[in-house]
PDB file of N, CA and C in Angstrom:
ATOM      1  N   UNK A   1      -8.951  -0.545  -1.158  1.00  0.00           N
ATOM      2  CA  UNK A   1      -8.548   0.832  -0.961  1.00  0.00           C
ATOM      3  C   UNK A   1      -9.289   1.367   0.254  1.00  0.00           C
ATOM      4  N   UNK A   2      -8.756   2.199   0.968  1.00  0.00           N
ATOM      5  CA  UNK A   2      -9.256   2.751   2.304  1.00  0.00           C
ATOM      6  C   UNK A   2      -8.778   4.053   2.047  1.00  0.00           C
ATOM      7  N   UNK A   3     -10.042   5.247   2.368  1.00  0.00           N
ATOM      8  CA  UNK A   3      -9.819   6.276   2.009  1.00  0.00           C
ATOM      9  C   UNK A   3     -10.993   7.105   3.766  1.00  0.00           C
ATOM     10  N   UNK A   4      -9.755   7.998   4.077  1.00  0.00           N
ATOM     11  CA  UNK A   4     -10.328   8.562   5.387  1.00  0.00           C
ATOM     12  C   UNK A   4     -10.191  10.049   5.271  1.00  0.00           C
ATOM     13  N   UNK A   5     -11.118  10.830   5.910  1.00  0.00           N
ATOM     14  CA  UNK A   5     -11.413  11.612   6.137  1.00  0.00           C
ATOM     15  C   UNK A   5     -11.774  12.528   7.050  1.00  0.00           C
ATOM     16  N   UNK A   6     -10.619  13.582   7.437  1.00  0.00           N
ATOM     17  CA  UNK A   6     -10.677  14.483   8.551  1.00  0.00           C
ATOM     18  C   UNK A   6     -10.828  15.941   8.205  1.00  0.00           C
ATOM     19  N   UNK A   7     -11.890  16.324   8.856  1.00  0.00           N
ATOM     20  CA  UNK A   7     -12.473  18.162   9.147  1.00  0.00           C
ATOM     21  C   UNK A   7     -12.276  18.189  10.080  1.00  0.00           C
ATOM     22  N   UNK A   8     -11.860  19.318   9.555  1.00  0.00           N
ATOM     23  CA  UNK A   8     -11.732  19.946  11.103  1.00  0.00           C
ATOM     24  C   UNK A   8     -11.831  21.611  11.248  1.00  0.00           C
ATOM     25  N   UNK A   9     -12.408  22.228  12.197  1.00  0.00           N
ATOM     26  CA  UNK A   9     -12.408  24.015  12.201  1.00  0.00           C
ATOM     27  C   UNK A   9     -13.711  24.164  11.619  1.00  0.00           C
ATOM     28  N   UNK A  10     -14.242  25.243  11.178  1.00  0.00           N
ATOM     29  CA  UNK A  10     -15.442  25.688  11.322  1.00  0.00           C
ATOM     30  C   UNK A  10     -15.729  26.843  12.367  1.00  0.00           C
ATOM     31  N   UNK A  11     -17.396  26.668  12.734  1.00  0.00           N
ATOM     32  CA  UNK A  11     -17.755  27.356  13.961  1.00  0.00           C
ATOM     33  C   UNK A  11     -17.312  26.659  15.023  1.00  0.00           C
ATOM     34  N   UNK A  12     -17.685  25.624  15.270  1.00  0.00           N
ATOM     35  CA  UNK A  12     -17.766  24.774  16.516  1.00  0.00           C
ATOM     36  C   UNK A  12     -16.292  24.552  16.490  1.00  0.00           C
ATOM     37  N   UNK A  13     -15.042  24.593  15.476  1.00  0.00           N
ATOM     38  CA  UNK A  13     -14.041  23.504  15.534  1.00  0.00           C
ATOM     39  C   UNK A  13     -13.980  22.209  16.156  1.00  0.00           C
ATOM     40  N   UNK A  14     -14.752  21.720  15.224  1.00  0.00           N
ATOM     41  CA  UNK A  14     -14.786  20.376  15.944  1.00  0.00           C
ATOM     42  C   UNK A  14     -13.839  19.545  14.744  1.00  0.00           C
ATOM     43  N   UNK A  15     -13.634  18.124  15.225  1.00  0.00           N
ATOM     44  CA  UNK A  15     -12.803  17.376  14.368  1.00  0.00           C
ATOM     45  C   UNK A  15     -14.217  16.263  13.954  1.00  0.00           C
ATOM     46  N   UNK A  16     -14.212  15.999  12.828  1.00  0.00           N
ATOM     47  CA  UNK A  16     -14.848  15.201  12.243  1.00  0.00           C
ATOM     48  C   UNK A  16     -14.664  13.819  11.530  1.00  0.00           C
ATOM     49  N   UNK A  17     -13.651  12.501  11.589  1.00  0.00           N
ATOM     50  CA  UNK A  17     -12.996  12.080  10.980  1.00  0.00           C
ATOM     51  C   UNK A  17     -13.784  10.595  10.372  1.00  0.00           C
ATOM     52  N   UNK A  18     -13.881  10.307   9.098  1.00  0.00           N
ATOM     53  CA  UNK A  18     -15.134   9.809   7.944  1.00  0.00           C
ATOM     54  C   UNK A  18     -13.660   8.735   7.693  1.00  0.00           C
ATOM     55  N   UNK A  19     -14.308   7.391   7.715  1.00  0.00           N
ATOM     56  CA  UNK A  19     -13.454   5.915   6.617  1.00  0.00           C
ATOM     57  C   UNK A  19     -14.064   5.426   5.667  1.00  0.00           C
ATOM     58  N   UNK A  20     -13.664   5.001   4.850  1.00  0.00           N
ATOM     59  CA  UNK A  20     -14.614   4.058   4.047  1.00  0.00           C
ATOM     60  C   UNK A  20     -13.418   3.212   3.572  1.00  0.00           C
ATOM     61  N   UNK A  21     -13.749   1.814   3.919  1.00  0.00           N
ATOM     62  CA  UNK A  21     -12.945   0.816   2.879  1.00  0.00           C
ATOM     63  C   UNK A  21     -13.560   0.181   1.455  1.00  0.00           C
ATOM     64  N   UNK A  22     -12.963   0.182   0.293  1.00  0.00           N
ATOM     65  CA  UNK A  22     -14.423  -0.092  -0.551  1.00  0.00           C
ATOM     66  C   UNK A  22     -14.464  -1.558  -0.106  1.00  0.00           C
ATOM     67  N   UNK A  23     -13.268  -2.410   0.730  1.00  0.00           N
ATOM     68  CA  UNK A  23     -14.010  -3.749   0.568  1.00  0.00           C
ATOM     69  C   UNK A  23     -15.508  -4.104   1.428  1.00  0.00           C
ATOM     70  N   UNK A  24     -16.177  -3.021   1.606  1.00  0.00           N
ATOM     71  CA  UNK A  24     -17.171  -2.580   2.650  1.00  0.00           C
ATOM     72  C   UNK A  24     -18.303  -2.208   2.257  1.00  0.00           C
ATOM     73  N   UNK A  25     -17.774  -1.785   0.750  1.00  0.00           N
ATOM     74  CA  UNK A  25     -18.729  -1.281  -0.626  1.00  0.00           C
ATOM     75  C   UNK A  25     -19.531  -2.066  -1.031  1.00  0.00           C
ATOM     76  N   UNK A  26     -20.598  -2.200  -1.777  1.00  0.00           N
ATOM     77  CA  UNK A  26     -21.180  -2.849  -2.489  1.00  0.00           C
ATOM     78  C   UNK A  26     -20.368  -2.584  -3.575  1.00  0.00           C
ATOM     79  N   UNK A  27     -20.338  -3.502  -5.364  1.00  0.00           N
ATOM     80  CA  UNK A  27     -19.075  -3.383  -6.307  1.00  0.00           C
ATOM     81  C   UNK A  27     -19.275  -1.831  -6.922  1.00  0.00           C
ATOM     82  N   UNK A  28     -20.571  -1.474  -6.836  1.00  0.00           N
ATOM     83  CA  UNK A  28     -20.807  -0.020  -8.007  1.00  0.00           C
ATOM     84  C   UNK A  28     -20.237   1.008  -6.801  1.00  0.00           C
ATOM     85  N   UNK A  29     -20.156   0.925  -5.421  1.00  0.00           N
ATOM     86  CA  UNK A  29     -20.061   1.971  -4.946  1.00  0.00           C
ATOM     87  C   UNK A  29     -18.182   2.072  -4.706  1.00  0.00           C
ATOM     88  N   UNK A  30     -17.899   1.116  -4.487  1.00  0.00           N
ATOM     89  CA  UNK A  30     -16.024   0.810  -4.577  1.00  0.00           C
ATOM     90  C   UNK A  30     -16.322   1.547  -5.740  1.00  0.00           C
ATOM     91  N   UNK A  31     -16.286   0.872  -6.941  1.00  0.00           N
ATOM     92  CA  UNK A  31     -16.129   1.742  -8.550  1.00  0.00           C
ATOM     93  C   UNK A  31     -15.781   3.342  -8.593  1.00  0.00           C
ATOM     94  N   UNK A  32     -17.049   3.294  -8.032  1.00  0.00           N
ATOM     95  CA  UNK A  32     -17.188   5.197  -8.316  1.00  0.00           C
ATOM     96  C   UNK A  32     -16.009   5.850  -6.697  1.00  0.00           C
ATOM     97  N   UNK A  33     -15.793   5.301  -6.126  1.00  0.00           N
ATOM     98  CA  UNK A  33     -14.795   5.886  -5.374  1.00  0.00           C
ATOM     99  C   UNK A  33     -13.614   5.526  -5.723  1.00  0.00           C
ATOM    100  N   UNK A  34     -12.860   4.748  -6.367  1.00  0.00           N
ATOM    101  CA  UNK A  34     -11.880   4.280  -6.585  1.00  0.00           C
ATOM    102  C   UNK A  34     -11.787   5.002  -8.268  1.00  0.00           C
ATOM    103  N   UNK A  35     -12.558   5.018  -8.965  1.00  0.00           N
ATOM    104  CA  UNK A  35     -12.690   5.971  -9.996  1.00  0.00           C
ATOM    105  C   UNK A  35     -12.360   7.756  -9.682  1.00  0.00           C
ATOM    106  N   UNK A  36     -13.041   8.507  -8.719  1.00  0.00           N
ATOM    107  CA  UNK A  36     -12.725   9.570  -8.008  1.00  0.00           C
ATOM    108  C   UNK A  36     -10.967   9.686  -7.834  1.00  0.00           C
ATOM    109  N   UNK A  37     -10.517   8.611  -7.099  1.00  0.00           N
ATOM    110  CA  UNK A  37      -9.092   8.825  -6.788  1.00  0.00           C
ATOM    111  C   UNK A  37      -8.400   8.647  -7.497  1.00  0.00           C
ATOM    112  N   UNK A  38      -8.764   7.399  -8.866  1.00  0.00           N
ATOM    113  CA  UNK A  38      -7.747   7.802 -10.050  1.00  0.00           C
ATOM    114  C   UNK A  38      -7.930   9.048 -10.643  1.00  0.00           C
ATOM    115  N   UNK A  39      -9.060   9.923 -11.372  1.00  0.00           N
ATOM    116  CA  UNK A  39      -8.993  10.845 -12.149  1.00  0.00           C
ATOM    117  C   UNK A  39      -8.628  12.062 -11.218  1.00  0.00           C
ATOM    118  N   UNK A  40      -8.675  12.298  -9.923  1.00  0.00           N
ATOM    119  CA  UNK A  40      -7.669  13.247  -9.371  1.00  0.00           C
ATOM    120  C   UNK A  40      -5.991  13.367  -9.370  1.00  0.00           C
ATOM    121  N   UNK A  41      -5.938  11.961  -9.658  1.00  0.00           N
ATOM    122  CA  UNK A  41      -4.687  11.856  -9.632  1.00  0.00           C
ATOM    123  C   UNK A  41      -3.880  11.634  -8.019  1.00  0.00           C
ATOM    124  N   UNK A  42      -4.658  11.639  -7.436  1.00  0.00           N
ATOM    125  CA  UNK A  42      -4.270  11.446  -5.881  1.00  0.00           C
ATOM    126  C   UNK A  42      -2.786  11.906  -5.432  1.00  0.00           C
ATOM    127  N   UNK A  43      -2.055  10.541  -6.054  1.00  0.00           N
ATOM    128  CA  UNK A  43      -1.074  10.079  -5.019  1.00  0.00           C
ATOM    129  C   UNK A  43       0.181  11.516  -5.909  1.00  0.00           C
ATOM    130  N   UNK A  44      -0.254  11.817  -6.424  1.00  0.00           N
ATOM    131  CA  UNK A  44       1.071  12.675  -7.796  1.00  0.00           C
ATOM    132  C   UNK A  44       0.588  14.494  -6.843  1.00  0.00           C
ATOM    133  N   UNK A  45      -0.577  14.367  -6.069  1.00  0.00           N
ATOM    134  CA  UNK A  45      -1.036  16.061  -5.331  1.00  0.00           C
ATOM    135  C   UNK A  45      -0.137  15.987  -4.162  1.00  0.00           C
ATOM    136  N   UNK A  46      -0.200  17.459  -3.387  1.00  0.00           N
ATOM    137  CA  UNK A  46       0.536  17.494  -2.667  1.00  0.00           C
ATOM    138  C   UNK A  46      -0.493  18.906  -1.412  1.00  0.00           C
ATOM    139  N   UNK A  47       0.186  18.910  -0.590  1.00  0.00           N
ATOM    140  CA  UNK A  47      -0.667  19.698   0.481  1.00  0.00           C
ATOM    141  C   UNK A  47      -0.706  21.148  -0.149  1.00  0.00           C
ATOM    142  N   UNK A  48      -1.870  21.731   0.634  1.00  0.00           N
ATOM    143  CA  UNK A  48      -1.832  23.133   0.174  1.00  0.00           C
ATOM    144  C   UNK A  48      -1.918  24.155   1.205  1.00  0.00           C
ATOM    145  N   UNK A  49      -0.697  24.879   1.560  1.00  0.00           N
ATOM    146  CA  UNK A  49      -0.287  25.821   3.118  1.00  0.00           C
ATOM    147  C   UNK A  49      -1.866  26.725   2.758  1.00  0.00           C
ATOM    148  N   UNK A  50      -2.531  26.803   3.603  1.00  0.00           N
ATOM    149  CA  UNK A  50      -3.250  28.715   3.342  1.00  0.00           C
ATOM    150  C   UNK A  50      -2.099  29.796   3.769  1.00  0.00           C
ATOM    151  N   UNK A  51      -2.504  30.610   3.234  1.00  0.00           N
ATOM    152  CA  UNK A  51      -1.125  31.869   2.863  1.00  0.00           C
ATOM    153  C   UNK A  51      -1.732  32.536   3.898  1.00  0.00           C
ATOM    154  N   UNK A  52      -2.946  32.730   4.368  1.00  0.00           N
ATOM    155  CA  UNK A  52      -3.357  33.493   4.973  1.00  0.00           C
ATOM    156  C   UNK A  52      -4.834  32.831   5.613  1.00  0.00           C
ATOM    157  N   UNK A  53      -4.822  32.031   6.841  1.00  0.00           N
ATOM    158  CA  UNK A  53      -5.512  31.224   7.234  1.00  0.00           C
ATOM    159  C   UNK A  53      -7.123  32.254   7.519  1.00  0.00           C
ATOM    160  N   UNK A  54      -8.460  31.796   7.274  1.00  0.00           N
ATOM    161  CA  UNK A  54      -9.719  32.555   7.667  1.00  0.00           C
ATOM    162  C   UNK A  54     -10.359  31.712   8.847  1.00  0.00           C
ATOM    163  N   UNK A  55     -10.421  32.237   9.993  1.00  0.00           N
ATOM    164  CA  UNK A  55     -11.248  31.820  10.853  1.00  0.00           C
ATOM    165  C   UNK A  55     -12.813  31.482  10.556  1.00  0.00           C
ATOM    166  N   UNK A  56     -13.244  29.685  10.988  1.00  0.00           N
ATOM    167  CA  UNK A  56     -14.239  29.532  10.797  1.00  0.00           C
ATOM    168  C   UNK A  56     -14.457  28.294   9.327  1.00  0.00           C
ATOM    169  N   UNK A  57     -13.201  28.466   9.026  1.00  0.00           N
ATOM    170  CA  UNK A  57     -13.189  27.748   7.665  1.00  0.00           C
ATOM    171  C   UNK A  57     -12.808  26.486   7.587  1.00  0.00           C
ATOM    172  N   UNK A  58     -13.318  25.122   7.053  1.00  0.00           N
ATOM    173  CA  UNK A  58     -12.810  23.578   7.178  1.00  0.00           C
ATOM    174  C   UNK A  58     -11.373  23.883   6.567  1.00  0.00           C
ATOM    175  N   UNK A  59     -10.527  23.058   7.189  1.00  0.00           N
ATOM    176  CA  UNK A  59      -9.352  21.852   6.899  1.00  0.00           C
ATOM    177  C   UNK A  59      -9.521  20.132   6.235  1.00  0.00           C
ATOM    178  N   UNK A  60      -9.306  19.785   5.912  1.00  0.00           N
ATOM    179  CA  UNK A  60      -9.550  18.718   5.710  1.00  0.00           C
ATOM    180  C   UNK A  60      -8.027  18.244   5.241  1.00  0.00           C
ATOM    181  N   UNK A  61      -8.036  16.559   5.879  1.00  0.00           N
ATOM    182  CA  UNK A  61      -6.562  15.902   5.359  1.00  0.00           C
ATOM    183  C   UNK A  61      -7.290  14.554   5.168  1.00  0.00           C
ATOM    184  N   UNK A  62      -7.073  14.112   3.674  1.00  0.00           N
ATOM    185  CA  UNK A  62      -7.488  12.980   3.200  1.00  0.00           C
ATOM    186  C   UNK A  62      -6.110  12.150   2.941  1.00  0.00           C
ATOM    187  N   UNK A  63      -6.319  10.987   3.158  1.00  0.00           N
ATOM    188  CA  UNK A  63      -5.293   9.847   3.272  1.00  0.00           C
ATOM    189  C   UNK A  63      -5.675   8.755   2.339  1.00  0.00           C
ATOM    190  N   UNK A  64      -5.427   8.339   1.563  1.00  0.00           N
ATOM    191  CA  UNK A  64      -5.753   6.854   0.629  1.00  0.00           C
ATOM    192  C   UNK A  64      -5.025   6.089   0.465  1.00  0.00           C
ATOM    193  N   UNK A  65      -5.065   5.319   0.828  1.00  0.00           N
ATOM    194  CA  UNK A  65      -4.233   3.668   1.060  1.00  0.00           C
ATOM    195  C   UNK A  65      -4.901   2.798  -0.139  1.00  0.00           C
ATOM    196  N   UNK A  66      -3.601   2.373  -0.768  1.00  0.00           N
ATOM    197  CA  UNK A  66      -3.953   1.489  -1.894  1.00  0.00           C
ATOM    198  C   UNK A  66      -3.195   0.813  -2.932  1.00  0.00           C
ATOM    199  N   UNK A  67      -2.697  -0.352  -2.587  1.00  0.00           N
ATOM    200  CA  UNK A  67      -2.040  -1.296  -2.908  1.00  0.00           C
ATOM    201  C   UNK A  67      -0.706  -1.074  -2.600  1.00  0.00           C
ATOM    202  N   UNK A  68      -0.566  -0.855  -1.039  1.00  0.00           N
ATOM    203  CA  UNK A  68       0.597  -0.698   0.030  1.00  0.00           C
ATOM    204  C   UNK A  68       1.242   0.399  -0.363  1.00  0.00           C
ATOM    205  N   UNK A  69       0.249   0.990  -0.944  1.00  0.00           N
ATOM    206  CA  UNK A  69       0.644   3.013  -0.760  1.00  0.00           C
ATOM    207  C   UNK A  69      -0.065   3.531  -0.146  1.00  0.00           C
ATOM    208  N   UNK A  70       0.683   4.798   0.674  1.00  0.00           N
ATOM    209  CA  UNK A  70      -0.511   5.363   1.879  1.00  0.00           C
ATOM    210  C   UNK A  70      -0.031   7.223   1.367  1.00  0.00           C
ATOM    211  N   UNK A  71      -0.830   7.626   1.024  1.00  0.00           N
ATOM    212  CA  UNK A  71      -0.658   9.137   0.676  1.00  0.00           C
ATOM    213  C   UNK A  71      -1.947   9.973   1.069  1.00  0.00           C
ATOM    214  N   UNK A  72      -0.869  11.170   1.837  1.00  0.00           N
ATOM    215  CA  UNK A  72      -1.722  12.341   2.370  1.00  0.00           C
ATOM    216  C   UNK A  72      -1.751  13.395   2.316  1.00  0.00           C
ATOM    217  N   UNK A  73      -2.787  14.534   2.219  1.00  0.00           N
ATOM    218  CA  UNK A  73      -2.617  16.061   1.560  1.00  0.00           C
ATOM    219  C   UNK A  73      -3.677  16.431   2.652  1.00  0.00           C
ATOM    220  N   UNK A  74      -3.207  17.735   2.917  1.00  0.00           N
ATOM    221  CA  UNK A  74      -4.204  19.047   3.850  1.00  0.00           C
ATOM    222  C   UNK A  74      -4.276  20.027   2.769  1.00  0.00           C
ATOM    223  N   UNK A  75      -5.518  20.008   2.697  1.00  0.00           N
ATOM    224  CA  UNK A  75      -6.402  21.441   2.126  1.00  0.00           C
ATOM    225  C   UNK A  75      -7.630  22.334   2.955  1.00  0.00           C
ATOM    226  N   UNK A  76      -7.363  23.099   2.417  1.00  0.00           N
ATOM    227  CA  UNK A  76      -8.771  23.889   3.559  1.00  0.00           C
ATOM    228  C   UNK A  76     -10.043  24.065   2.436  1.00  0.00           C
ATOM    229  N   UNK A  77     -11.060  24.709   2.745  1.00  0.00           N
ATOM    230  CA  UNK A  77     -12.330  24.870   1.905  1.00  0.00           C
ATOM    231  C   UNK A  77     -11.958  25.789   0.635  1.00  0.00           C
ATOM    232  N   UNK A  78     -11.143  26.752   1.121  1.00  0.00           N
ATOM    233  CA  UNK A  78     -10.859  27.819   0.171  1.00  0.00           C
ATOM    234  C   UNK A  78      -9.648  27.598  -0.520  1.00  0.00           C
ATOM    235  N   UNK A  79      -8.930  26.694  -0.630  1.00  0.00           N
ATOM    236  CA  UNK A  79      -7.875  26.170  -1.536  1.00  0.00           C
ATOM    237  C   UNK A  79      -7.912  24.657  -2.115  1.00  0.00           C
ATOM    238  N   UNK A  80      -8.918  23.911  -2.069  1.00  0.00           N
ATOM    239  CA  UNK A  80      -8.889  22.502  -2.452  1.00  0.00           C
ATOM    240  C   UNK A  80      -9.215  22.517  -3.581  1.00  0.00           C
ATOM    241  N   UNK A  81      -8.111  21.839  -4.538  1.00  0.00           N
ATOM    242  CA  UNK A  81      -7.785  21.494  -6.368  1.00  0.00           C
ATOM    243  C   UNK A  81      -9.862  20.885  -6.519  1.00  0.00           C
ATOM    244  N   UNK A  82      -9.814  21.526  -7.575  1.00  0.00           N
ATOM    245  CA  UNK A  82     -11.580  21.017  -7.912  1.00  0.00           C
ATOM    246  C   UNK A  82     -11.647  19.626  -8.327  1.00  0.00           C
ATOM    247  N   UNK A  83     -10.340  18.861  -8.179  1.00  0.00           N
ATOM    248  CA  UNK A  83     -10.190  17.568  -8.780  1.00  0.00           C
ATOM    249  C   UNK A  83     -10.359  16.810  -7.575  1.00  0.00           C
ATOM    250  N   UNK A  84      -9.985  17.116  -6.334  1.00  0.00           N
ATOM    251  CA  UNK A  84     -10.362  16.649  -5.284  1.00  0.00           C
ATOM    252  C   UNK A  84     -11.634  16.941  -4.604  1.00  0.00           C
ATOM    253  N   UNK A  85     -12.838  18.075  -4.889  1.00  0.00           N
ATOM    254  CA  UNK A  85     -13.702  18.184  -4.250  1.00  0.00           C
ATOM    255  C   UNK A  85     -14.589  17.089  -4.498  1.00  0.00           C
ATOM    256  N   UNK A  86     -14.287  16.629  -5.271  1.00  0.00           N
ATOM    257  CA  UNK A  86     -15.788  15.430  -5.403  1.00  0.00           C
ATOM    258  C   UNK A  86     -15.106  14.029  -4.773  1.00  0.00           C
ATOM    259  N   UNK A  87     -14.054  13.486  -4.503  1.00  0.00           N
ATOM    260  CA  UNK A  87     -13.714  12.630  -3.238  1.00  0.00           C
ATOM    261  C   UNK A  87     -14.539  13.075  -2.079  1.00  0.00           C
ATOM    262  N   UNK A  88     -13.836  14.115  -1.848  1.00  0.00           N
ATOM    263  CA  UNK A  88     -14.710  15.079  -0.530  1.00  0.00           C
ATOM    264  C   UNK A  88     -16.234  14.949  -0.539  1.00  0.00           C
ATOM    265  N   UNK A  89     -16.727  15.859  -1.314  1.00  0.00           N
ATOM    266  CA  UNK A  89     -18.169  15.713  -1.645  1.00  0.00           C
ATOM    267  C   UNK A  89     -18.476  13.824  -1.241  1.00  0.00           C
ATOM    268  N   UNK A  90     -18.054  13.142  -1.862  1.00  0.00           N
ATOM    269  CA  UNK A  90     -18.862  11.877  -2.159  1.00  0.00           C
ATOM    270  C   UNK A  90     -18.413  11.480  -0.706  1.00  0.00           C
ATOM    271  N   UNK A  91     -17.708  11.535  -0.102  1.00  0.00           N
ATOM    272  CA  UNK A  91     -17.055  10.590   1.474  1.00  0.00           C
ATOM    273  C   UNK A  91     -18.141  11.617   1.931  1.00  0.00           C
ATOM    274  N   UNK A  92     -18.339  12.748   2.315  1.00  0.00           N
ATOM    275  CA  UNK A  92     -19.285  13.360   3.381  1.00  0.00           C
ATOM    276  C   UNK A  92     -20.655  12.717   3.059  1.00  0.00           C
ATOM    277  N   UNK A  93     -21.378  12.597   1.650  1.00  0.00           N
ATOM    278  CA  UNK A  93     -22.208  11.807   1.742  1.00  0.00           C
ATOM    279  C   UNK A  93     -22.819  10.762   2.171  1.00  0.00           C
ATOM    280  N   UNK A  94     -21.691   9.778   2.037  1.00  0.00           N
ATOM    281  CA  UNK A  94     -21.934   8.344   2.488  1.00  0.00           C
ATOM    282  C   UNK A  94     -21.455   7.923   3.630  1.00  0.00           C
ATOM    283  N   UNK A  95     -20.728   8.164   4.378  1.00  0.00           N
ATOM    284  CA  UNK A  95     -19.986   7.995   5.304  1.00  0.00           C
ATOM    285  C   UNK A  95     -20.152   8.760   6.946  1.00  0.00           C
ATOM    286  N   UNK A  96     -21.071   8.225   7.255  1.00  0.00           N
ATOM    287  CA  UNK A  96     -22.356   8.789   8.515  1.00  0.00           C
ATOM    288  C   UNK A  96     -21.523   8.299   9.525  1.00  0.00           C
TER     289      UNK A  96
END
């Protein structure tokens, strides 16, 4: 599974874009990311418009590829499902 990660906007707007393949993982750290994307449910979410965009605020569009499925959603800071923040959370961690 290959799961990538793009920010973007903020102060600076800068673009920020994070990969991780777990075959890259050690086995516990694949686990717990590949665990993350099943209990969100990933591939079944869908993007989320802001109704009313705030200057200064992340975007983010996560992509996960996995077993010749490739699915992608844009959320910003202030609308991302709490089922997806901890993908998020855990890729900004590890992924320098």
């Amino acid at each position: 599974m290959r799961v990538t990660l793009e920010q973007s906007g903020g102060f600076a707007g800068l673009m920020i874009t994070k990969a991780i393949d777990t075959q890259d993982l050690p086995p516990s750290e694949a686990k717990q990311l590949e665990a993350l994307v099943k209990e969100s449910n990933f591939f079944q979410l869908t993007s989320i418009v802001e109704s009313s965009p705030q200057p200064d605020r992340f975007g983010y569009t996560i992509s996960v590829e996995m077993n010749g499925r490739t699915h992608t959603i844009d959320v910003s800071e202030t609308n991302m499902p709490e089922k997806v923040r901890p993908i998020v959370e855990w890729m900004q961690a590890r992924a320098r």
